[in-house]
C-alpha atoms as a PDB file:
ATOM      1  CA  UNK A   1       0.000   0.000   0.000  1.00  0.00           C
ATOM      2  CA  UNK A   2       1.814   3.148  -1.183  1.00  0.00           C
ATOM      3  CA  UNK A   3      -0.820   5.560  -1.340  1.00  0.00           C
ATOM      4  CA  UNK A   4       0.338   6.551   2.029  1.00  0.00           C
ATOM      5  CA  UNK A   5       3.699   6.990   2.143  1.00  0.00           C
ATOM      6  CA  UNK A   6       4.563  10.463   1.862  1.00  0.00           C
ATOM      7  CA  UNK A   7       6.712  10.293  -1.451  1.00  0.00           C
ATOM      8  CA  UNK A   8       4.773   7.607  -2.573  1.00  0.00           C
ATOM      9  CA  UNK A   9       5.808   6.664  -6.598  1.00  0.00           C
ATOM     10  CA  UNK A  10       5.153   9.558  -9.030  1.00  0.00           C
ATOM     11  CA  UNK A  11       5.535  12.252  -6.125  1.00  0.00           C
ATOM     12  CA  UNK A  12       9.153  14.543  -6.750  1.00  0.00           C
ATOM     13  CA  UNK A  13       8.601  16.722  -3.971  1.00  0.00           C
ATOM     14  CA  UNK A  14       6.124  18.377  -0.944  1.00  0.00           C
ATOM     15  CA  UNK A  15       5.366  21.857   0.081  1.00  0.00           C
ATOM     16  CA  UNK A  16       4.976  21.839   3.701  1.00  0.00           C
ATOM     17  CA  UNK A  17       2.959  24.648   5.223  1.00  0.00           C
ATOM     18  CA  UNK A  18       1.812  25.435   8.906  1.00  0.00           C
ATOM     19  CA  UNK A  19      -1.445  25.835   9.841  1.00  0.00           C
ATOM     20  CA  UNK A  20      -0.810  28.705  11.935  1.00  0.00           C
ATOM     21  CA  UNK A  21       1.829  31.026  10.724  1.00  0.00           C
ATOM     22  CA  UNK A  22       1.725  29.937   6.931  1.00  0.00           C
ATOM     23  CA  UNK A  23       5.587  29.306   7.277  1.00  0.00           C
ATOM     24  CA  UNK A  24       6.407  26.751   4.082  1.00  0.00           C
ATOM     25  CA  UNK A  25       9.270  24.175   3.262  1.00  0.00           C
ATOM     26  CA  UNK A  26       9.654  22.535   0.110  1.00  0.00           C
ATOM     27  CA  UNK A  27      11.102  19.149   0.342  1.00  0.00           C
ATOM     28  CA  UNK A  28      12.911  16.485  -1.384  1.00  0.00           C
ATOM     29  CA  UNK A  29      13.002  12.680  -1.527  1.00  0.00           C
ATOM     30  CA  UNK A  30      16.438  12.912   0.057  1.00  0.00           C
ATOM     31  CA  UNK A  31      15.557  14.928   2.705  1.00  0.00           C
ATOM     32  CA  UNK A  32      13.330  12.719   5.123  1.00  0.00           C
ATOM     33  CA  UNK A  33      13.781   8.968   5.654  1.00  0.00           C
ATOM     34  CA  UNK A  34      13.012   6.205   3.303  1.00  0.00           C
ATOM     35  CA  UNK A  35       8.948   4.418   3.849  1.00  0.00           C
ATOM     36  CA  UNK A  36       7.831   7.763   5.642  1.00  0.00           C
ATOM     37  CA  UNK A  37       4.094   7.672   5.954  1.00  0.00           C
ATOM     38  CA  UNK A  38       2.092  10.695   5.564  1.00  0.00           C
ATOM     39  CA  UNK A  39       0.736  10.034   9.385  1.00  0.00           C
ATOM     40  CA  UNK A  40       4.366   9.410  10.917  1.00  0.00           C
ATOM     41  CA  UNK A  41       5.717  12.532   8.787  1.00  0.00           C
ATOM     42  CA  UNK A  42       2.603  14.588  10.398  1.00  0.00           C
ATOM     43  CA  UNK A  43       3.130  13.275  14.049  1.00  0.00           C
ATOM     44  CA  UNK A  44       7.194  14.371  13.866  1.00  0.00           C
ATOM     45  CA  UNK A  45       6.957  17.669  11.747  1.00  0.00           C
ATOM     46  CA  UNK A  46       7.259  20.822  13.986  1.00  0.00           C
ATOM     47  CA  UNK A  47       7.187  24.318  13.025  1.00  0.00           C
ATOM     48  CA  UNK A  48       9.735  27.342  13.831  1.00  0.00           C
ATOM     49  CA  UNK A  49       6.505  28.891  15.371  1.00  0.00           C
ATOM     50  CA  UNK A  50       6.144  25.979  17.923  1.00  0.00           C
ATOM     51  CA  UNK A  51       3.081  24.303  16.823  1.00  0.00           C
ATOM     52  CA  UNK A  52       2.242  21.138  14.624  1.00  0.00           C
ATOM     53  CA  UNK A  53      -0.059  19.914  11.763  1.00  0.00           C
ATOM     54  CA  UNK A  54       0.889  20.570   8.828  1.00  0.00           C
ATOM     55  CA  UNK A  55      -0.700  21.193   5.744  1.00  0.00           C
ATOM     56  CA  UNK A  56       0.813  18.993   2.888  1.00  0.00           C
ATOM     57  CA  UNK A  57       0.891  19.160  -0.617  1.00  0.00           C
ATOM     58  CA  UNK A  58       2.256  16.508  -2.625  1.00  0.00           C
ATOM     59  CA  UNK A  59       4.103  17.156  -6.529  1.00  0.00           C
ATOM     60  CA  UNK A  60       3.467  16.405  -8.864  1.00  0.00           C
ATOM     61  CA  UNK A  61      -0.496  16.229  -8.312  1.00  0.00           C
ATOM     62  CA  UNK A  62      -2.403  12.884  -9.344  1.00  0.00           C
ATOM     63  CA  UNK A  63      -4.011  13.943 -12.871  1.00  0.00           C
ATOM     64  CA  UNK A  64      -7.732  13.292 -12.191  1.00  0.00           C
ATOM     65  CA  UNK A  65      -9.176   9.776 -13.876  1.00  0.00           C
ATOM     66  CA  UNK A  66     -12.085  10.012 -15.795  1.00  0.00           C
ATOM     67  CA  UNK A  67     -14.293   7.083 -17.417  1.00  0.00           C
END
């Protein structure tokens, strides 16, 4: 199941923007650990502000599938 990993296939990067102060971070594969779920990435990321949940988009976005 990789829909939930947090570069799951297809995805080349994240943006990474507090709820609060609207601080962002783009990110890289390289930069987090390998198998990273969205919910374990969620549960460690803290911002410079102090508080937690972050918003994430992921990049490139899933192209919508139509029948």
């Amino acid at each position: 199941m990789t829909d939930d990993l947090l570069f799951a296939p297809g995805v080349t990067s994240i943006q990474v923007k507090c709820w609060d102060c609207g601080h962002t971070v783009l990110m890289t594969p390289d930069q987090v650990p390998a198998g990273l779920t969205d919910h374990e990435f969620e549960k460690r990321a803290v911002c410079r502000c102090g508080t937690g949940w972050p918003q994430i988009t992921k990049y490139p976005k899933k192209m919508p599938m139509s029948m």
